[in-house]
Protein backbone atom coordinates (compact mmCIF):
# COMPACT_ATOMS: atom_id res chain seq x y z
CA UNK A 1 16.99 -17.31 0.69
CA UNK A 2 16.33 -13.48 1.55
CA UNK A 3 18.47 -10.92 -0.39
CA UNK A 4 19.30 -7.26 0.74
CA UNK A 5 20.18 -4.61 -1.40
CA UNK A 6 21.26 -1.32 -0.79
CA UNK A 7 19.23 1.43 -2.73
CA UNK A 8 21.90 4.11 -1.99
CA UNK A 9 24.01 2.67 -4.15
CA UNK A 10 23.18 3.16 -7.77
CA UNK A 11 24.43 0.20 -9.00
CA UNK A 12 22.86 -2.29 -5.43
CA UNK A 13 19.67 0.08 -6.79
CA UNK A 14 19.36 -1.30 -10.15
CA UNK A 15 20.26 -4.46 -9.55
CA UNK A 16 17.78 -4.84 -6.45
CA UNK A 17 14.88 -3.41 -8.88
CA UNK A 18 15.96 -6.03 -11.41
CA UNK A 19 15.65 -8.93 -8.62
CA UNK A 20 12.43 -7.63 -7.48
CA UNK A 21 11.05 -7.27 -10.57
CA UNK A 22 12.22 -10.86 -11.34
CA UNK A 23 10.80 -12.19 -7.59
CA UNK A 24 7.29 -11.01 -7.80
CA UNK A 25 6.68 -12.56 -11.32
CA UNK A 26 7.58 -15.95 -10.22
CA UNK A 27 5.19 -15.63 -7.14
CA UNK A 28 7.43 -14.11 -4.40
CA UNK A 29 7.14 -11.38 -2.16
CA UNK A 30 9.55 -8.12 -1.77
CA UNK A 31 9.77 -5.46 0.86
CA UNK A 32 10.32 -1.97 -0.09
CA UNK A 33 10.36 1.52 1.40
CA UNK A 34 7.52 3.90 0.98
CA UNK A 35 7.58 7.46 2.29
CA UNK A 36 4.87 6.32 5.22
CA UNK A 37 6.57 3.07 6.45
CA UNK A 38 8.05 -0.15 4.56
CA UNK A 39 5.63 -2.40 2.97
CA UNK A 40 5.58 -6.23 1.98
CA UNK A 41 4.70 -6.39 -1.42
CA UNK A 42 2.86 -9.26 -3.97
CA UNK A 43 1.57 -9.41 -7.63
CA UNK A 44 -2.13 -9.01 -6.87
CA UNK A 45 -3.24 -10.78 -9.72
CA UNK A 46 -1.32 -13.98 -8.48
CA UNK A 47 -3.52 -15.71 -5.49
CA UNK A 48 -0.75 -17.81 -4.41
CA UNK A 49 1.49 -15.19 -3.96
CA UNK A 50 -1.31 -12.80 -1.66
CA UNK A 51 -1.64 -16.23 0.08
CA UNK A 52 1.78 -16.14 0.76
CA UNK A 53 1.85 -12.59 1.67
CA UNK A 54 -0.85 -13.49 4.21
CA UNK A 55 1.28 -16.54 5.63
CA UNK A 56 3.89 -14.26 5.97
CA UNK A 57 2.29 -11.64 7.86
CA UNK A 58 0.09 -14.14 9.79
CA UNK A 59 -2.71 -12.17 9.23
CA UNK A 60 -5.89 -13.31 8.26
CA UNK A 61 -8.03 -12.97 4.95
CA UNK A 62 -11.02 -11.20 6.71
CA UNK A 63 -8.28 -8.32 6.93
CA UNK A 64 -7.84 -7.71 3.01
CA UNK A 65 -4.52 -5.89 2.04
CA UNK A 66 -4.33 -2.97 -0.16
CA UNK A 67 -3.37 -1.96 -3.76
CA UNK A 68 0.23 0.51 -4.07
CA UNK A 69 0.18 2.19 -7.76
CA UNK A 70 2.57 3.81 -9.67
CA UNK A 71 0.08 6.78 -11.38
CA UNK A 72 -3.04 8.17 -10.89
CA UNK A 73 -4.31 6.50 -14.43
CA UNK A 74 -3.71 3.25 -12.88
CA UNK A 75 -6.72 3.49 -10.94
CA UNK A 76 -9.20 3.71 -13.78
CA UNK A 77 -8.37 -0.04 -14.53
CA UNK A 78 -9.03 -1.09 -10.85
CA UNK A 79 -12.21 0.67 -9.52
CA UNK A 80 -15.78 0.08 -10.97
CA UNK A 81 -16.08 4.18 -11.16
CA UNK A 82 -13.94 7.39 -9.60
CA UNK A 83 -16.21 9.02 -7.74
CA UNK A 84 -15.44 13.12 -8.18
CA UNK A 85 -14.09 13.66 -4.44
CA UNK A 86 -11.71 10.68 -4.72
CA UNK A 87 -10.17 12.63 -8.29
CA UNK A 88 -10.00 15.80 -5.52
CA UNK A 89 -8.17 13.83 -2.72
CA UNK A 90 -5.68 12.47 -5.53
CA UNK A 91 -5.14 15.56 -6.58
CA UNK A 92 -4.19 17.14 -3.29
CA UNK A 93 -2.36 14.03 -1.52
CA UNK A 94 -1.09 11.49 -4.21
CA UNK A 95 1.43 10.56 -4.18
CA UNK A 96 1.26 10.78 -0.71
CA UNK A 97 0.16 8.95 2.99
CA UNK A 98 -3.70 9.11 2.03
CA UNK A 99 -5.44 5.35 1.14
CA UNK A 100 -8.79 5.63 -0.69
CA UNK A 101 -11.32 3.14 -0.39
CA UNK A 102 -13.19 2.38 -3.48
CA UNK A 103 -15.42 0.00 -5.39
CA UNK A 104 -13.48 -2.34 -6.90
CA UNK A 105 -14.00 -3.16 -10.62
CA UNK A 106 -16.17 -6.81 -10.44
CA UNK A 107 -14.44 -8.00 -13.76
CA UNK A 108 -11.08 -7.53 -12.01
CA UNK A 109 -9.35 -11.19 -10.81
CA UNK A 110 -7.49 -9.55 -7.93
CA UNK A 111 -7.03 -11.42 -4.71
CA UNK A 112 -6.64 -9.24 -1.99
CA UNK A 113 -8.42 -11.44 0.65
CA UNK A 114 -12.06 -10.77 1.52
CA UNK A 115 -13.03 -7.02 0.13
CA UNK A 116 -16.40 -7.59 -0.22
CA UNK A 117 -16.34 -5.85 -3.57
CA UNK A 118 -14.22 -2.70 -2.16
CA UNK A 119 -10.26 -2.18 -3.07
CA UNK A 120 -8.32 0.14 -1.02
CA UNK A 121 -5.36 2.51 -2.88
CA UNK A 122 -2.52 4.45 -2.30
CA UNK A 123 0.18 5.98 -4.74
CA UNK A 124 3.31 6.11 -2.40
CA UNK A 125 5.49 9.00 -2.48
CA UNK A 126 8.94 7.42 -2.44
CA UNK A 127 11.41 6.77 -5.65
CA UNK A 128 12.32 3.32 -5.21
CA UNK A 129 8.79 2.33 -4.78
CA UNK A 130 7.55 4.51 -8.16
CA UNK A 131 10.29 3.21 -9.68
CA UNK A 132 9.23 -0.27 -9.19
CA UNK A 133 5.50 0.08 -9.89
CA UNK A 134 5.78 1.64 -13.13
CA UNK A 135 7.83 -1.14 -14.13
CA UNK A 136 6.00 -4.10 -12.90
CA UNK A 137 2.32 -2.48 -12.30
CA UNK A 138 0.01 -2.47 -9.31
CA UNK A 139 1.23 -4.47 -6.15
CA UNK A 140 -0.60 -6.05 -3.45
CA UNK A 141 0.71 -4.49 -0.11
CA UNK A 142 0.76 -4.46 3.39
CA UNK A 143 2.73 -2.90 5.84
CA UNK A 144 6.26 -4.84 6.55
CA UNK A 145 5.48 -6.44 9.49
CA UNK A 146 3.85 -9.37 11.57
CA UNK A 147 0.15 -8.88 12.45
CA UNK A 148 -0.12 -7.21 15.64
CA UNK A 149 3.69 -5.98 15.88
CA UNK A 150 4.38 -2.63 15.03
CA UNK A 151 4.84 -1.43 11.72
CA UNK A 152 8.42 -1.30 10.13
CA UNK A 153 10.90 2.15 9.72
CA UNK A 154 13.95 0.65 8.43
CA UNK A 155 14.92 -2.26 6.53
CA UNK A 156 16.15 -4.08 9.80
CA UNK A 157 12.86 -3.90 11.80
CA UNK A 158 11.22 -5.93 9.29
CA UNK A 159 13.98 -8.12 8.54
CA UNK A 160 13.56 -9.00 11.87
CA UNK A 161 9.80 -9.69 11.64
CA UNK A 162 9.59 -11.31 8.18
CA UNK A 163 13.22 -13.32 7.43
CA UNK A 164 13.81 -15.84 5.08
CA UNK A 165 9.65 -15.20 3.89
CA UNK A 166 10.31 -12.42 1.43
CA UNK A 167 12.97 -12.82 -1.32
CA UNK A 168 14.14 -9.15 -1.80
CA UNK A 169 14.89 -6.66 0.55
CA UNK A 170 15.17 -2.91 -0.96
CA UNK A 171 16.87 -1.14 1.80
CA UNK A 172 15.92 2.78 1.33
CA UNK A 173 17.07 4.15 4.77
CA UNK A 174 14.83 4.92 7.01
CA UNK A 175 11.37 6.16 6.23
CA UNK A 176 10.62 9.84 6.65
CA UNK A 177 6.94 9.55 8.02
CA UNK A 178 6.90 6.46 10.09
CA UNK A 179 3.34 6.77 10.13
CA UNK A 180 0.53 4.70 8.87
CA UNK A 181 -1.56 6.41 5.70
CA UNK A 182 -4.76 7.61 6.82
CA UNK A 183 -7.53 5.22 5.63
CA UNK A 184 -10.37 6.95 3.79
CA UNK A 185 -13.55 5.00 3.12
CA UNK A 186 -15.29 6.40 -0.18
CA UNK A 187 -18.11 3.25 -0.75
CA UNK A 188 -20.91 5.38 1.12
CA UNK A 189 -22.60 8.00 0.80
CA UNK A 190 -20.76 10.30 3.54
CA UNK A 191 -17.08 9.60 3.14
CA UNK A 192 -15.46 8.35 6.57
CA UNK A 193 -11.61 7.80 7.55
CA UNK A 194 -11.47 4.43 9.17
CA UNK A 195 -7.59 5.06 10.09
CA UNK A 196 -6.22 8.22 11.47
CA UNK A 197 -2.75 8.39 10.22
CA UNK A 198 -0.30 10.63 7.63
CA UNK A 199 -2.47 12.77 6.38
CA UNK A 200 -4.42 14.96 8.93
CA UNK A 201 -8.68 14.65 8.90
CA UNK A 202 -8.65 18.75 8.88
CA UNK A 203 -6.85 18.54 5.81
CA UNK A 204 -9.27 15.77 4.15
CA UNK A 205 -12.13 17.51 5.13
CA UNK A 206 -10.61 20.65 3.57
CA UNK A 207 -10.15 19.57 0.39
CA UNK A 208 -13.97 17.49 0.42
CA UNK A 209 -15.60 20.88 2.06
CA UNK A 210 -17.01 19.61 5.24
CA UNK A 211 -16.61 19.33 8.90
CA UNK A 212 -13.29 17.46 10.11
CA UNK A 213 -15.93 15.50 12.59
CA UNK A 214 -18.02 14.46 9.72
CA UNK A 215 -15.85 11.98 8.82
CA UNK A 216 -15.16 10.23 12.30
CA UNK A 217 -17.58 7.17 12.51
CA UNK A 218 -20.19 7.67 14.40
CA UNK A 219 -19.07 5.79 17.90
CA UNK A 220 -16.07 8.60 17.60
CA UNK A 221 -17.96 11.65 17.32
C-alpha cells in the first residue's frame, strides 16, 4: 500500500512526516522532495531496508547509494576524518546540490552497497526533507527513480516509476533544480567531480583555489 500526502497542506504535512517517520523505522522506504530532484529514501543502518531500496530501484550493489543529512555536525559521526577543503565546500554549498565523497568511518555499520570504504554526502536544501532528517537522522538515498530512467521532478514521475514499492509519498511540488548534485570525489589526493551537475565545476574550483579543469578526470581533460 503506497500513501501520498500533500506537503502544501499543513496539516497532509505533519501527518505525512509522522507516517514517514513511522515507515522508515519499521524497514520501509519513502520518497521525498529535495531542492535537486526527488529522492527514495531508507534507514541506512537497516540492511534490509537498503536491500529493498536497491530492489526497488533495480539497481545493483556495485552502484552504492548515498547518505542525505540534516546538519553539517552530522557528518563528524559518518566520515573517518573531514578533510579541510570538504569543511570549505560545506561551507559555501550546504545545504545545497553539491555531494562530497569521503572516507567513511570503518566502525560505522552502514549498508550502502559496495563503497569500498568511501560514503558519499549531501545536506539537501529543501524544508520537508530537513524537516525529516533532523527528526529521524541520516537517510540512505537515491534519486526517485528506476535505474536507467530519468530522474524524478514531481511526485507523479516517480510514482510512476516506483508504485506500490515505497510506503510514503511526500508530495512537495515540483523541484526547483531538476538537476542531479554534482558529485565531488575527496578520497585522493587531487579532488575530482565524478558528476557534473547543480553546482557548477568553476564554482568548486573557486572555493578549493584551483583550475576548473583540474578536477575533470583525466580521460576529460
Amino acid at each position: 500500500m503506497r500513501t501520498i500526502f500533500d506537503c502544501s497542506d499543513s496539516g497532509s504535512r505533519a501527518a505525512g512526516l509522522r507516517a514517514a517517520q513511522a515507515s522508515l523505522k519499521s524497514g520501509g522506504l519513502v520518497v521525498l522532495p529535495t531542492d535537486t530532484l526527488y529522492a527514495i529514501t531508507a534507514d541506512p543502518f537497516d540492511a534490509a531496508a537498503v536491500g529493498t531500496l536497491f530492489e526497488a530501484k533495480q539497481r545493483r550493489r556495485n552502484m552504492p547509494v548515498s547518505v542525505l543529512v540534516g546538519s553539517w555536525d552530522t557528518i563528524d559521526g559518518l566520515v573517518y576524518s573531514v578533510p579541510a577543503r570538504a569543511r570549505d565546500l560545506i561551507r559555501a554549498f550546504w545545504p545545497g546540490g553539491l555531494s562530497l565523497v569521503v572516507q567513511q568511518a570503518p566502525s560505522l555499520a552502514l549498508d550502502l552497497g559496495d563503497t569500498r570504504g568511501t560514503i558519499m554526502l549531501r545536506m539537501p536544501l529543501h524544508p520537508i526533507a530537513l524537516d525529516l532528517l533532523r527528526e529521524v537522522g541520516p537517510l540512505a538515498q537515491s534519486s526517485a527513480n528506476v535505474s536507467g530512467r530519468p530522474g524524478a521532478s514531481s511526485i507523479h514521475e516517480a510514482r510512476e516509476q516506483l508504485g506500490s514499492q515505497v510506503a510514503v509519498y511526500l508530495d512537495g511540488g515540483p523541484v526547483t533544480e531538476g538537476v542531479a548534485s554534482t558529485i565531488l570525489d575527496l578520497t585522493a589526493d587531487s579532488p575530482r567531480i565524478l558528476r557534473n551537475g547543480a553546482v557548477p565545476a568553476t564554482q568548486v574550483a573557486e572555493v578549493l583555489g584551483v583550475a576548473p579543469v583540474s578536477l575533470m578526470p583525466t580521460d576529460r581533460r
